[in-house]
C-alpha atoms as a PDB file:
ATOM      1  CA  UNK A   1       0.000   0.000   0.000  1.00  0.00           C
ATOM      2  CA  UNK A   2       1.167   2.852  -0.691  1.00  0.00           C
ATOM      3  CA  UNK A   3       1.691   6.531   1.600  1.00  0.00           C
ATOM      4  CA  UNK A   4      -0.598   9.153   1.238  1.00  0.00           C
ATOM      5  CA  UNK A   5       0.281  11.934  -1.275  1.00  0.00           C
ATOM      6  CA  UNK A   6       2.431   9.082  -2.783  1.00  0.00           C
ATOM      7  CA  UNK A   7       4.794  10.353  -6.297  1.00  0.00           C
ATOM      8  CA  UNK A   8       7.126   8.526  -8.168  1.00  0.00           C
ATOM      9  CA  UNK A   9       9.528  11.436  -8.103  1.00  0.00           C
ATOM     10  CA  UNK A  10       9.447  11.908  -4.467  1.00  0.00           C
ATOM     11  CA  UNK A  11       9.485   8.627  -3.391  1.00  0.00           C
ATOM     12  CA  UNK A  12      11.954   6.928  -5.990  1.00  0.00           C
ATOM     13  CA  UNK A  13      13.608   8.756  -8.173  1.00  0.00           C
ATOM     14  CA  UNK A  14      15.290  11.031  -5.453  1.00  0.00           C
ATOM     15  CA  UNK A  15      15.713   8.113  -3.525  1.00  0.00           C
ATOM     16  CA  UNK A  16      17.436   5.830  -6.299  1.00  0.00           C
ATOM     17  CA  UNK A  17      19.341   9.312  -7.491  1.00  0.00           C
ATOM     18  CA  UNK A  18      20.309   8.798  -3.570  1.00  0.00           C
ATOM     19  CA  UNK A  19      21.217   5.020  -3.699  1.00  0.00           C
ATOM     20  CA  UNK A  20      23.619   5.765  -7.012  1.00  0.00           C
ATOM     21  CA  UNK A  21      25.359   8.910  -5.503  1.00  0.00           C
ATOM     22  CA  UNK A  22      26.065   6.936  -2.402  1.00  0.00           C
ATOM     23  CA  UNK A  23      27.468   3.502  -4.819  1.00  0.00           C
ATOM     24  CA  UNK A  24      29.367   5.724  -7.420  1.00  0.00           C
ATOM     25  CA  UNK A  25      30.558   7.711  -4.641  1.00  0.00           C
ATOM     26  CA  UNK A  26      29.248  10.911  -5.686  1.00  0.00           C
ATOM     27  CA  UNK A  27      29.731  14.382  -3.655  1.00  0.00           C
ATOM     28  CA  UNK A  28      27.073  16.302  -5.774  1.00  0.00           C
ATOM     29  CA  UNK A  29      24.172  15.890  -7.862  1.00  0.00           C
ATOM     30  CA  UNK A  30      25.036  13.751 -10.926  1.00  0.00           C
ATOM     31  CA  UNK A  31      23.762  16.039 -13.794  1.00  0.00           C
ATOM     32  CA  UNK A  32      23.825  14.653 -17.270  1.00  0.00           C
ATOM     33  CA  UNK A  33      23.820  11.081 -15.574  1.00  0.00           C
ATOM     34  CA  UNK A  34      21.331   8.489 -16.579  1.00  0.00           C
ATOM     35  CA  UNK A  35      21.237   7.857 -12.097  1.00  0.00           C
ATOM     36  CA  UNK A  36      20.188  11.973 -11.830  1.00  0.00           C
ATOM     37  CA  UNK A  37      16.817  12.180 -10.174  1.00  0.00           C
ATOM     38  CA  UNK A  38      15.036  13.518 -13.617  1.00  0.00           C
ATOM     39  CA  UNK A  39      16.388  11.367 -16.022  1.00  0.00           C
ATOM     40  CA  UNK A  40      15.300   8.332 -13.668  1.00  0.00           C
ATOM     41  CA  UNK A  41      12.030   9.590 -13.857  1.00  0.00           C
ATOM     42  CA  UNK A  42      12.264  10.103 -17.338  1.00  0.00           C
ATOM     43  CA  UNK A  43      12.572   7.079 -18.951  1.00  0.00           C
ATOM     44  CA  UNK A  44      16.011   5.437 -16.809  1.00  0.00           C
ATOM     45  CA  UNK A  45      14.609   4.116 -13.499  1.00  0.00           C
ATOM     46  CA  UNK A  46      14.482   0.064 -14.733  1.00  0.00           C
ATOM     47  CA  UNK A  47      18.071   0.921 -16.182  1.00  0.00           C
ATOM     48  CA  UNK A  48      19.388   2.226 -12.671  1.00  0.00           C
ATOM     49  CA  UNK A  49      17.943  -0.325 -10.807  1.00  0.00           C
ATOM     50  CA  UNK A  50      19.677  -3.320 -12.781  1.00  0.00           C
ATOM     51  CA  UNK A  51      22.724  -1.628 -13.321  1.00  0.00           C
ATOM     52  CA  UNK A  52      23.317  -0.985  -9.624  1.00  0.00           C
ATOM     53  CA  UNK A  53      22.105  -4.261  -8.324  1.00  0.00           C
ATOM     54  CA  UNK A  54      24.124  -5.996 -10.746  1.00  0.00           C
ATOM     55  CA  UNK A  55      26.930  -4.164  -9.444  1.00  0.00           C
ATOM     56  CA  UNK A  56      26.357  -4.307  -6.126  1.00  0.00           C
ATOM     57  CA  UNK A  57      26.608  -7.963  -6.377  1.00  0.00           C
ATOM     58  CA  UNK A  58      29.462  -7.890  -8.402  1.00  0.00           C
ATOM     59  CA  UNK A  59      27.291  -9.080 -11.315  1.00  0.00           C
ATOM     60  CA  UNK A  60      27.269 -12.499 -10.445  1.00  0.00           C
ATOM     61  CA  UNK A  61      24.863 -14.036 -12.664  1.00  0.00           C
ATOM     62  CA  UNK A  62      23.835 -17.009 -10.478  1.00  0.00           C
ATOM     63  CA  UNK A  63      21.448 -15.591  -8.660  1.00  0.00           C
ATOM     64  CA  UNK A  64      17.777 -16.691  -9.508  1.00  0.00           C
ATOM     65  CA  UNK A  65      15.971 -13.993  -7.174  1.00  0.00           C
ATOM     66  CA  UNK A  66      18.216 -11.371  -9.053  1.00  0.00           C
ATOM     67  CA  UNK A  67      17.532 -12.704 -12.678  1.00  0.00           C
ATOM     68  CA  UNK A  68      14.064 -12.497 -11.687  1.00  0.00           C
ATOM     69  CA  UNK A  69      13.905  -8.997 -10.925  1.00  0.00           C
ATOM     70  CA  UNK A  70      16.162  -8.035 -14.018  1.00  0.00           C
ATOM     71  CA  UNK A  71      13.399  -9.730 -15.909  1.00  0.00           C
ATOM     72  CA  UNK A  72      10.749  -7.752 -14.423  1.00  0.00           C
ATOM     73  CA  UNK A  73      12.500  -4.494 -14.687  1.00  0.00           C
ATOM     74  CA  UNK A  74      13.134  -4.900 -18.544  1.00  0.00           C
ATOM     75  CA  UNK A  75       9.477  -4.503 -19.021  1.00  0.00           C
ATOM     76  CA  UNK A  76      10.228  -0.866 -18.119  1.00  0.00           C
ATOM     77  CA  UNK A  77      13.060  -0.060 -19.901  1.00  0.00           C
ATOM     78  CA  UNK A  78      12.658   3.311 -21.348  1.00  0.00           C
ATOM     79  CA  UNK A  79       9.286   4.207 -19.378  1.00  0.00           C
ATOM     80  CA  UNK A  80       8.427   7.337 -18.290  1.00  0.00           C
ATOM     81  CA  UNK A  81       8.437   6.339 -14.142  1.00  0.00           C
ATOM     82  CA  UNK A  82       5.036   8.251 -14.217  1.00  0.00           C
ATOM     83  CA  UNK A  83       3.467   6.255 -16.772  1.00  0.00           C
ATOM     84  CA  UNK A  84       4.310   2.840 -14.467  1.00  0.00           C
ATOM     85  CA  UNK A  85       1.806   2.064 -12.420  1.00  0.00           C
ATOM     86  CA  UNK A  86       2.761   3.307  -8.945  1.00  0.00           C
ATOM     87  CA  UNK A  87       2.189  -0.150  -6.988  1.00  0.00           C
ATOM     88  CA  UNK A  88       4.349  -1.435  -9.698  1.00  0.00           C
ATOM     89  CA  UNK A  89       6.542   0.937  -9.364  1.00  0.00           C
ATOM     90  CA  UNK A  90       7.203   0.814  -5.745  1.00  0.00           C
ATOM     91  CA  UNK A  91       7.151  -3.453  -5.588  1.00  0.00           C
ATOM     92  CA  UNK A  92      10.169  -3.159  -8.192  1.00  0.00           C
ATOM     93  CA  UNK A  93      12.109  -0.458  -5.723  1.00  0.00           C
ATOM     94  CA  UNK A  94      11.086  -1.862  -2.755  1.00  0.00           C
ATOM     95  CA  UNK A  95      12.353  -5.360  -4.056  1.00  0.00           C
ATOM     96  CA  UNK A  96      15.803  -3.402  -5.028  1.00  0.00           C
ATOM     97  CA  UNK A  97      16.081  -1.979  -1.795  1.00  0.00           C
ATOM     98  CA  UNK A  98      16.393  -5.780  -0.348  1.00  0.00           C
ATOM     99  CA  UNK A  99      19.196  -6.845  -2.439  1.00  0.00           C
ATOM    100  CA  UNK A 100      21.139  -3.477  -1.881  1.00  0.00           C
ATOM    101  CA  UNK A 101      20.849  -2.766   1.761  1.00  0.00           C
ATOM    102  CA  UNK A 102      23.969  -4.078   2.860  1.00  0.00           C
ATOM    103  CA  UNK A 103      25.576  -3.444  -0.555  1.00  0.00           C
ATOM    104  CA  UNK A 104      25.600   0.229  -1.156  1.00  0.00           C
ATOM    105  CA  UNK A 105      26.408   2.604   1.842  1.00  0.00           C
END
């Protein structure tokens, strides 16, 4: 279920923008990056999500649960994150989240 007042931009893409700065090791915003807050929302958030978790797990390509999710995020390759439906939207970063927790700090 999702907050009250719930956006995509709000509650991903500055979060993910967030989650890259901290795994590239970023000190400011990364304009011009396909990880930037806009461009996530734009059309890159599916991209961002496998590229990090792929890298956060040193792409090791033996991981079912990961494949899985890769899988599922190809679907929205290229999608305006407003034009995914927002329960969608959050299951997919939510399900992120649990492989990068430990990974990116």
């Amino acid at each position: 279920m999702l907050r009250k007042g719930w956006n995509f931009r709000g509650d991903i893409a500055v979060c993910l923008e967030g989650d890259a700065i901290r795994h590239f090791k970023e000190s400011n915003r990364p304009f011009g990056k396909i990880y930037d807050a806009s461009a996530i929302e734009q059309g890159c958030f599916a991209e961002v999500m496998i590229i990090l978790v792929r890298s956060a797990t040193n792409y090791n390509y033996e991981n079912t649960k990961i494949d899985e999710f890769v899988k599922d995020c190809a679907h929205y390759i290229g999608i305006d994150g407003n034009q995914i439906d927002p329960e969608v939207a959050n299951d997919l970063y939510q399900r992120f989240k649990s492989f990068i927790e430990k990974k990116i700090k």
